[in-house]
C-alpha atoms as a PDB file:
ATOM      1  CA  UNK A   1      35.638 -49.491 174.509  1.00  0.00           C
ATOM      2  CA  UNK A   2      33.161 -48.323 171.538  1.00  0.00           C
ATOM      3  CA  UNK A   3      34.008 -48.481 167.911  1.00  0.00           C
ATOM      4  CA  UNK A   4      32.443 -46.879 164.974  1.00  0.00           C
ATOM      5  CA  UNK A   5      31.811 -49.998 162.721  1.00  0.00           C
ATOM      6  CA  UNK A   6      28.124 -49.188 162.680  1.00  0.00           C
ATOM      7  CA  UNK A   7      28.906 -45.868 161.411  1.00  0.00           C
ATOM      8  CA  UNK A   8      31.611 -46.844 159.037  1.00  0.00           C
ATOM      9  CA  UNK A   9      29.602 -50.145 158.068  1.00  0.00           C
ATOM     10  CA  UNK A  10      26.702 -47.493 156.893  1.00  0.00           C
ATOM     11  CA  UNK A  11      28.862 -44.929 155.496  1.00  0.00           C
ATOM     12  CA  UNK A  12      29.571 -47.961 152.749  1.00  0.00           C
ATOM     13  CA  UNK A  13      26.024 -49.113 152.280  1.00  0.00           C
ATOM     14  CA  UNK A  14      26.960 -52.403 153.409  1.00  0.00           C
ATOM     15  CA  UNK A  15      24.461 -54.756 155.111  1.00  0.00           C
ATOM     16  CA  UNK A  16      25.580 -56.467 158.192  1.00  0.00           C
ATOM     17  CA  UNK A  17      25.731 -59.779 156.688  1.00  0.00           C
ATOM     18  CA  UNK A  18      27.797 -57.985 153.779  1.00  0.00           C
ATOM     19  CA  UNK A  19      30.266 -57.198 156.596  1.00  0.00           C
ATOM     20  CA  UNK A  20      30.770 -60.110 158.245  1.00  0.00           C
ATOM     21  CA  UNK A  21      31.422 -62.218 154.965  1.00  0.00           C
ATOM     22  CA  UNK A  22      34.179 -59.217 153.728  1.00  0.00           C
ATOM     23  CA  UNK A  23      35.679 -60.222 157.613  1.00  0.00           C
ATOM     24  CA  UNK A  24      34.671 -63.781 157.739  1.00  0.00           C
ATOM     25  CA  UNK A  25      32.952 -63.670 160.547  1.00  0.00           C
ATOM     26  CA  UNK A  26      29.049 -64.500 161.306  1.00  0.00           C
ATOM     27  CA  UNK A  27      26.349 -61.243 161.297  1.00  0.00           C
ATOM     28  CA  UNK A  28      26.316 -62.004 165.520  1.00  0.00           C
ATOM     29  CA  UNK A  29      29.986 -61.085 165.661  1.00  0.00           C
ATOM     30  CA  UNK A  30      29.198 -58.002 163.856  1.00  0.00           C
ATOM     31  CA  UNK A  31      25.827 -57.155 165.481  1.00  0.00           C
ATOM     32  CA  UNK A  32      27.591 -57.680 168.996  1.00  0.00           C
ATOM     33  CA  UNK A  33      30.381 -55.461 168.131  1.00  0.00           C
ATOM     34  CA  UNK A  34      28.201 -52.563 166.869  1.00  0.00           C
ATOM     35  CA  UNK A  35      25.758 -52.905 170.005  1.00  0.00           C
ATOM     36  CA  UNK A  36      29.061 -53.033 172.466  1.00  0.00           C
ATOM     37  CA  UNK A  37      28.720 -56.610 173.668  1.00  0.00           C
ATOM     38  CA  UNK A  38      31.948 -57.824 172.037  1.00  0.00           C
ATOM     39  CA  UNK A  39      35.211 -56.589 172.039  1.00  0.00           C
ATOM     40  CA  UNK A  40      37.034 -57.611 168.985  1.00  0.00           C
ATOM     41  CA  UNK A  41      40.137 -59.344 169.574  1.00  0.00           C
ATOM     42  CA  UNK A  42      43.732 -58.176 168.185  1.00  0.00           C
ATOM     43  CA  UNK A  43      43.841 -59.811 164.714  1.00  0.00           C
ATOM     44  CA  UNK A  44      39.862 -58.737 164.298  1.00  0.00           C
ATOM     45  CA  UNK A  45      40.403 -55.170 165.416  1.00  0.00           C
ATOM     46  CA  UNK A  46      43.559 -55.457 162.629  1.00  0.00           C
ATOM     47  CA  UNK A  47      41.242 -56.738 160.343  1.00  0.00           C
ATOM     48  CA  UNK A  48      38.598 -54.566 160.562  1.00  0.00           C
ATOM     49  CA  UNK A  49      40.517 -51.286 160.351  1.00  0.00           C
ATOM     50  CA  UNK A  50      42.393 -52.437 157.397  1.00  0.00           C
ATOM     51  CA  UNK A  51      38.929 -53.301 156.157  1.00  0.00           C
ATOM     52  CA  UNK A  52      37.975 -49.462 156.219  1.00  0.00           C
ATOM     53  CA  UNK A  53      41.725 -48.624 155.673  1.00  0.00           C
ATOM     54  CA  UNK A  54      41.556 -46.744 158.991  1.00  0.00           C
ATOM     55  CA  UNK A  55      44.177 -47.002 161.847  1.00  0.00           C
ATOM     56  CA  UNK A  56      42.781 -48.962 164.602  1.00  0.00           C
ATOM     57  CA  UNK A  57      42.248 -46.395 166.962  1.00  0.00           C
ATOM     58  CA  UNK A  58      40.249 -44.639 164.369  1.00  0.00           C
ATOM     59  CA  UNK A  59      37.725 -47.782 164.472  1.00  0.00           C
ATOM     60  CA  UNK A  60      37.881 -48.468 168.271  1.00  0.00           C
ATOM     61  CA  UNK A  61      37.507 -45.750 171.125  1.00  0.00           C
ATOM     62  CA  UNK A  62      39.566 -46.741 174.349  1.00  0.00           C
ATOM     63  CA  UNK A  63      37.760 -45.132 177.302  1.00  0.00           C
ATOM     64  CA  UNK A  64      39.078 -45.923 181.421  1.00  0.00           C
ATOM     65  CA  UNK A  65      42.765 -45.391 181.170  1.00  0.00           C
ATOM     66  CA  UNK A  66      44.871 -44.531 183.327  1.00  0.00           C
ATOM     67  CA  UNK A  67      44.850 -41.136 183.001  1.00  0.00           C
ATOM     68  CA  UNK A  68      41.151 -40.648 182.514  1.00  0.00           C
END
């Protein structure tokens, strides 16, 4: 899965750090996200799209289904 947090994150002039206090999370979670290394969970996904007021899957890529 890849997301576009980095991008969106940018797009706002936010900092990292900036970021993961709006999500209440710590700057790893949102460095780890943005370099692939973490897949964000449900309710973080949830919170982060609602963050950007995006749908989900306009935050997070899917790749490897079934049908790919």
């Amino acid at each position: 899965m890849i997301n576009r947090i980095q991008e969106l994150r940018k797009s706002r002039k936010l900092t990292q750090a900036e970021l993961a206090s709006e999500l209440e999370v710590t700057r790893q979670t949102v460095i780890s996200l943005e370099k692939g290394k973490y897949n964000a969970s449900l309710f973080l996904a949830h919170r982060i799209a609602e963050f950007f007021d995006l749908p989900i899957e306009d935050v997070f890529i899917f790749e490897g289904g079934k049908n790919d």
